[in-house]
Each structure stands twice: as structure tokens, then as C-alpha cells.
N, C-alpha and C. Protein backbone atom coordinates (compact mmCIF):
# COMPACT_ATOMS: atom_id res chain seq x y z
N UNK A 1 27.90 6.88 -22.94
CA UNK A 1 26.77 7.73 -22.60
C UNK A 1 27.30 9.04 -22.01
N UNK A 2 26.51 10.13 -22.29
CA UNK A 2 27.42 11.30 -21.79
C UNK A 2 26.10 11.96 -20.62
N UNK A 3 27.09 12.94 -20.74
CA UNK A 3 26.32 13.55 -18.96
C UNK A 3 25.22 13.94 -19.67
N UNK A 4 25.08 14.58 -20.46
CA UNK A 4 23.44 15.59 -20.92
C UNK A 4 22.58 13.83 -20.76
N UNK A 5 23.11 12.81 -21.54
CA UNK A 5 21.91 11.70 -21.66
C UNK A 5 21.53 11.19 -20.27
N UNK A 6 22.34 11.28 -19.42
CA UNK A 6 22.02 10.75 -18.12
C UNK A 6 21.09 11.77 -17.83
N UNK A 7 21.42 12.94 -17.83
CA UNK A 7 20.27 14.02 -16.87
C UNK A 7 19.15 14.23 -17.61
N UNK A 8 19.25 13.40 -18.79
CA UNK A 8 17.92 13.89 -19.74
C UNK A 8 17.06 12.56 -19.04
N UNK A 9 17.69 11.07 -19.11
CA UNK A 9 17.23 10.11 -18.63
C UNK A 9 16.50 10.60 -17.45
N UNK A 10 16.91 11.63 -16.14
CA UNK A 10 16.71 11.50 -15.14
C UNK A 10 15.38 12.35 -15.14
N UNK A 11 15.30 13.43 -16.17
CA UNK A 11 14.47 14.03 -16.19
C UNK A 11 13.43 13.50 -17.20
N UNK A 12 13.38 12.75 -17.59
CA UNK A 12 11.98 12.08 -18.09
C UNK A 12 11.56 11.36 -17.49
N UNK A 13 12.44 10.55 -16.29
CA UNK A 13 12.01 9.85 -15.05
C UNK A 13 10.76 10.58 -14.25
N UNK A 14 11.65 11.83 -13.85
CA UNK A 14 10.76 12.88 -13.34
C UNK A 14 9.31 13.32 -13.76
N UNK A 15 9.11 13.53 -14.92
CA UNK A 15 8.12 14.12 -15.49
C UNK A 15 7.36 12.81 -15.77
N UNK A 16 7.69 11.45 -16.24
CA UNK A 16 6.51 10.78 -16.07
C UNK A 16 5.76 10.36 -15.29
N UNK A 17 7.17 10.13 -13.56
CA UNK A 17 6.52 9.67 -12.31
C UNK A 17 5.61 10.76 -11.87
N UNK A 18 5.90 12.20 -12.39
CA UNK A 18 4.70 13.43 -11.56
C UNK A 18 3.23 13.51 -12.93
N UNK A 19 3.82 13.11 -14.12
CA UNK A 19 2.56 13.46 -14.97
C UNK A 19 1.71 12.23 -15.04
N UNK A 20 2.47 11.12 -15.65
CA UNK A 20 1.33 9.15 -15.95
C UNK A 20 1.52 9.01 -14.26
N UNK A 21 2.48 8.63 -13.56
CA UNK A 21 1.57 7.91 -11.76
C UNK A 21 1.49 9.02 -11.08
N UNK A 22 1.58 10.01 -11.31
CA UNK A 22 0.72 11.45 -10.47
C UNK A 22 0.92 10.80 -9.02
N UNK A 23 2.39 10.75 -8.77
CA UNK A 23 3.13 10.81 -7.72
C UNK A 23 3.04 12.38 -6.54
N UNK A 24 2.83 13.17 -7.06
CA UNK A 24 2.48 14.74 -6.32
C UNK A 24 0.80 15.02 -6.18
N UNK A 25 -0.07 14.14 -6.50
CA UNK A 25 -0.99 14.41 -7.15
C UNK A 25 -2.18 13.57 -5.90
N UNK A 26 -1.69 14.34 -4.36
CA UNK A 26 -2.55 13.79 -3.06
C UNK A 26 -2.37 14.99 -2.18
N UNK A 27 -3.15 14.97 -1.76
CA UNK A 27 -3.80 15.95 -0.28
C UNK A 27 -3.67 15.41 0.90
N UNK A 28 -2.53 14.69 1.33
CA UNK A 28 -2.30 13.77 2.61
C UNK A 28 -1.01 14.48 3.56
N UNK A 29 -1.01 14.08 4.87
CA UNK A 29 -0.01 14.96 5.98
C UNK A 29 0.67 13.96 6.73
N UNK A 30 -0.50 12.40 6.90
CA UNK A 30 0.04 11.53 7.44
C UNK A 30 1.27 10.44 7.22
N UNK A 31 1.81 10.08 7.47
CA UNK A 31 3.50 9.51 6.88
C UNK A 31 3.22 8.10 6.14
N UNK A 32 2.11 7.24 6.84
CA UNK A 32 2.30 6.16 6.24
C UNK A 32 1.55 6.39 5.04
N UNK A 33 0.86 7.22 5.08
CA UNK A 33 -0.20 7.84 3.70
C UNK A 33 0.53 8.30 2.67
N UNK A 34 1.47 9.25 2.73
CA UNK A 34 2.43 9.04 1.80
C UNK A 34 3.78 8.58 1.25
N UNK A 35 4.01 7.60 2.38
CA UNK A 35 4.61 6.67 1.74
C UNK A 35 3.75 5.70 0.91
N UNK A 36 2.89 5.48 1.11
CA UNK A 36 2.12 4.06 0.73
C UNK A 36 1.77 5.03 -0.80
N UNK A 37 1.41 6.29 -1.13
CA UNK A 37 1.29 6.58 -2.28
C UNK A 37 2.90 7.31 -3.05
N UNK A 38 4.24 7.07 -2.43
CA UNK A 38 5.23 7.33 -3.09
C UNK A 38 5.56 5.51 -3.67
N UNK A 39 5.20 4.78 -2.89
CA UNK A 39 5.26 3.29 -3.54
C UNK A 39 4.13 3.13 -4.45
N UNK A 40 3.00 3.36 -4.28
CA UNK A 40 2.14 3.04 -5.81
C UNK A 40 2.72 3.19 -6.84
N UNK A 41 3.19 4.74 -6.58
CA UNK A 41 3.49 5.69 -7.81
C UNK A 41 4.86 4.65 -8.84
N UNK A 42 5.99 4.89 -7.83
CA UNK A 42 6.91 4.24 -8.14
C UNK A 42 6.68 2.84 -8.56
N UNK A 43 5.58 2.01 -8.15
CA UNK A 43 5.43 0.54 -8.37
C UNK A 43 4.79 0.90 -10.04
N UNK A 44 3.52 1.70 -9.96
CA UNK A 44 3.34 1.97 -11.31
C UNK A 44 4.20 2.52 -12.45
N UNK A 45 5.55 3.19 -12.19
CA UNK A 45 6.55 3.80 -13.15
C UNK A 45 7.08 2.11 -13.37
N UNK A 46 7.18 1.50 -12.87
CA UNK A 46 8.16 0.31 -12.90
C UNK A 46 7.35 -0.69 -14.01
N UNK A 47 6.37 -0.54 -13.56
CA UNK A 47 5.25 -1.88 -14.50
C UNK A 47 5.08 -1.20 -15.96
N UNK A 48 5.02 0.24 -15.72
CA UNK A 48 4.84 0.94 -16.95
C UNK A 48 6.07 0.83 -18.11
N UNK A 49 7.44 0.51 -17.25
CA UNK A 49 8.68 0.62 -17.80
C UNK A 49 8.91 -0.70 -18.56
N UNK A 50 8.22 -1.53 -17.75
CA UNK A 50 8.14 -3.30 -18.14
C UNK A 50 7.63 -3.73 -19.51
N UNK A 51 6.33 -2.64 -19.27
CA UNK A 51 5.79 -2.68 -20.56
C UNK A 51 6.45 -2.23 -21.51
N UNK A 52 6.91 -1.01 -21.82
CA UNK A 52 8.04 -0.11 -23.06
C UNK A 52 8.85 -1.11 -23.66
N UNK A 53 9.65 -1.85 -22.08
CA UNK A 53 10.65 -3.34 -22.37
C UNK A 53 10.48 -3.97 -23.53
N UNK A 54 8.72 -4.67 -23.00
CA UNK A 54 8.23 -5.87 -23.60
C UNK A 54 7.79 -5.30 -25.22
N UNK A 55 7.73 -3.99 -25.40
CA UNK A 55 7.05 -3.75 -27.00
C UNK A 55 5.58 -3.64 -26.87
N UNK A 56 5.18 -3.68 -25.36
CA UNK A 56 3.89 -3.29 -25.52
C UNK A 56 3.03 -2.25 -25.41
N UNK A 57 4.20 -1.29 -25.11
CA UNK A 57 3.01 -0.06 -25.25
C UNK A 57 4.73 0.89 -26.10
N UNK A 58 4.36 1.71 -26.55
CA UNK A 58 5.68 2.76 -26.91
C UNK A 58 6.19 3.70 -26.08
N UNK A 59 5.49 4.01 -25.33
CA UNK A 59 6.12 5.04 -24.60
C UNK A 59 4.65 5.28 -23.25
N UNK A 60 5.72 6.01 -22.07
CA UNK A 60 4.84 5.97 -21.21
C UNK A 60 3.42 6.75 -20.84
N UNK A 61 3.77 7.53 -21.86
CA UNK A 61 2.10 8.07 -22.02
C UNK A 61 1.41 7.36 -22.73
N UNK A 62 1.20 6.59 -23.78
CA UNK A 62 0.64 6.13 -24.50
C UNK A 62 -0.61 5.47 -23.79
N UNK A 63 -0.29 4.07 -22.46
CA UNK A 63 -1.27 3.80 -22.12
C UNK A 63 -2.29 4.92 -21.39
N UNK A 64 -2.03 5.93 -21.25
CA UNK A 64 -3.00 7.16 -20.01
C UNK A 64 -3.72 7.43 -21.76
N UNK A 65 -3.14 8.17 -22.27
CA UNK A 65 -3.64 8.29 -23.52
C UNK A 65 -5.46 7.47 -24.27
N UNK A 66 -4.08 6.30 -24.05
CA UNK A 66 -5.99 5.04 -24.84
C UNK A 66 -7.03 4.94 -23.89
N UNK A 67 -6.60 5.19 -22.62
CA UNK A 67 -7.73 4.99 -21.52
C UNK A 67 -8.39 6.16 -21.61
N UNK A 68 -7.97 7.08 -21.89
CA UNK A 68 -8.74 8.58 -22.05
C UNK A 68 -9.56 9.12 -23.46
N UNK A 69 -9.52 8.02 -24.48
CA UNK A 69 -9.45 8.13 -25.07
C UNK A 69 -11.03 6.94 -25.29
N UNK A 70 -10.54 6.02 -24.71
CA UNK A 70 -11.73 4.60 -24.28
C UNK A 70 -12.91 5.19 -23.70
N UNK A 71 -12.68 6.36 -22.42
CA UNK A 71 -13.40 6.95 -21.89
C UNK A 71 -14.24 7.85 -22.49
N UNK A 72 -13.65 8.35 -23.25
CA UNK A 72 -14.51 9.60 -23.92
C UNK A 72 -15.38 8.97 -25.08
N UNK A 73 -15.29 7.68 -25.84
CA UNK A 73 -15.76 7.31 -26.19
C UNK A 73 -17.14 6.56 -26.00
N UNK A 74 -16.17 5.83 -24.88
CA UNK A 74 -17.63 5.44 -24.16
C UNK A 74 -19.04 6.37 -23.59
N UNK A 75 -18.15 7.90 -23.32
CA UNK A 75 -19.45 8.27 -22.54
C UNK A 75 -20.16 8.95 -24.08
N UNK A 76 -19.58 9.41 -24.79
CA UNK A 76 -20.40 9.45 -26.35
C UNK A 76 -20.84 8.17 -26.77
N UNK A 77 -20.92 6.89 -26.96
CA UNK A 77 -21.72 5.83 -26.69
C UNK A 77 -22.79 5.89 -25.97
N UNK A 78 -22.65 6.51 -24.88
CA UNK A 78 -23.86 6.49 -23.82
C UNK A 78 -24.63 7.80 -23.77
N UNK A 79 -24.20 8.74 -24.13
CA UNK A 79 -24.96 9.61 -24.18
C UNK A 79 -25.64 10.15 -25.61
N UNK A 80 -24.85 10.11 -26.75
CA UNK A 80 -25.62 10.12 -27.88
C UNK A 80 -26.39 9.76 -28.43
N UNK A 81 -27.04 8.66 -27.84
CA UNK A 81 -28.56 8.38 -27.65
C UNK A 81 -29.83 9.16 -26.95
N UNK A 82 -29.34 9.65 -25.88
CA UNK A 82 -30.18 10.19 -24.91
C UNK A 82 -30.27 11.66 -25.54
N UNK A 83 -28.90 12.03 -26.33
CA UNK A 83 -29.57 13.46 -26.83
C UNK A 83 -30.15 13.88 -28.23
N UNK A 84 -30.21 11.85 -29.04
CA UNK A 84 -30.73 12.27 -29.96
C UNK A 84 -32.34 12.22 -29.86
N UNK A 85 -32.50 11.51 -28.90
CA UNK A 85 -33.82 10.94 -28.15
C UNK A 85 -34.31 12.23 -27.45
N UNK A 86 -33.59 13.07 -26.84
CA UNK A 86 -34.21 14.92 -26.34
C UNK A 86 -34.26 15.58 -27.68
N UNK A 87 -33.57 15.35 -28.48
CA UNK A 87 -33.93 16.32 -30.17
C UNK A 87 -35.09 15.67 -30.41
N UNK A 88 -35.81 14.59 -30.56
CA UNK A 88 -37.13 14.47 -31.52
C UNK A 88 -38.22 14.80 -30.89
N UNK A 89 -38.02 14.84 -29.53
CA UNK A 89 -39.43 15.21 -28.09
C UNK A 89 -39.01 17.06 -28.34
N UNK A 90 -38.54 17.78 -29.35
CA UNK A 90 -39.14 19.37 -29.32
C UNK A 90 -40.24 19.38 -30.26
């Protein structure tokens, strides 16, 4: 393994723990407050990594992805009724 793959390793570390567990991503001053959200974060990079392991997801965006994806669906499920139901009452 050469040096660029290690620092590339280190830096995709980086960018998934601040982008998928939004490790930077709190408004807190108090110590045990952010520790307790530098361990989520990190507990969630770890479970996320477990998964990649196991073949169950491909990569670590993937699961933020389907959930956002579940979501937007759902609320078009729920609302595309209600606005086809305001189109026939003009």
C-alpha cells in the first residue's frame, strides 16, 4: 500500500464521518455534549463500515441516499392526493 492510498483512505474517513454521521453538524459548548455526539458519530461510521463489510449496502452514502429518497416519496404519496383533490374544487 503506498502513502497516497493511506491518505486517500484517511480522507474518505474524513468526509464521510463530517458528510453521512454529520459529526460537525451541532450547536453545543458543553463537553459532555460533545463528546457524547463525537461517539454517536463515530459509533455510526463504524456500523456503517460493518455494513460495506457484510455486502450490504455499497458504499457509505448509499444508505443516507435510500432514506432520502423513501422520504420524498412518501411525502408525494401523501400529498398528491390532497392536491389533486384542491384541482377539482376550482
Amino acid at each position: 500500500m503506498t502513502i497516497y492510498d493511506t491518505h486517500w483512505g484517511i480522507e474518505s474517513f474524513h468526509r464521510a464521518i463530517k458528510q453521512v454521521c454529520r459529526i460537525c453538524g451541532f450547536m453545543v459548548r458543553d463537553s459532555q455534549a460533545l463528546k457524547t455526539r463525537i461517539f454517536g458519530s463515530l459509533q455510526a461510521f463504524v456500523r456503517l463500515e460493518k455494513m460495506r463489510c457484510e455486502n450490504r449496502i455499497s458504499n457509505w452514502y448509499e444508505l443516507q441516499r435510500n432514506l432520502f429518497t423513501l422520504f420524498v416519496r412518501d411525502y408525494i404519496v401523501e400529498i398528491l392526493p390532497m392536491l389533486v383533490l384542491l384541482n377539482t374544487h376550482k
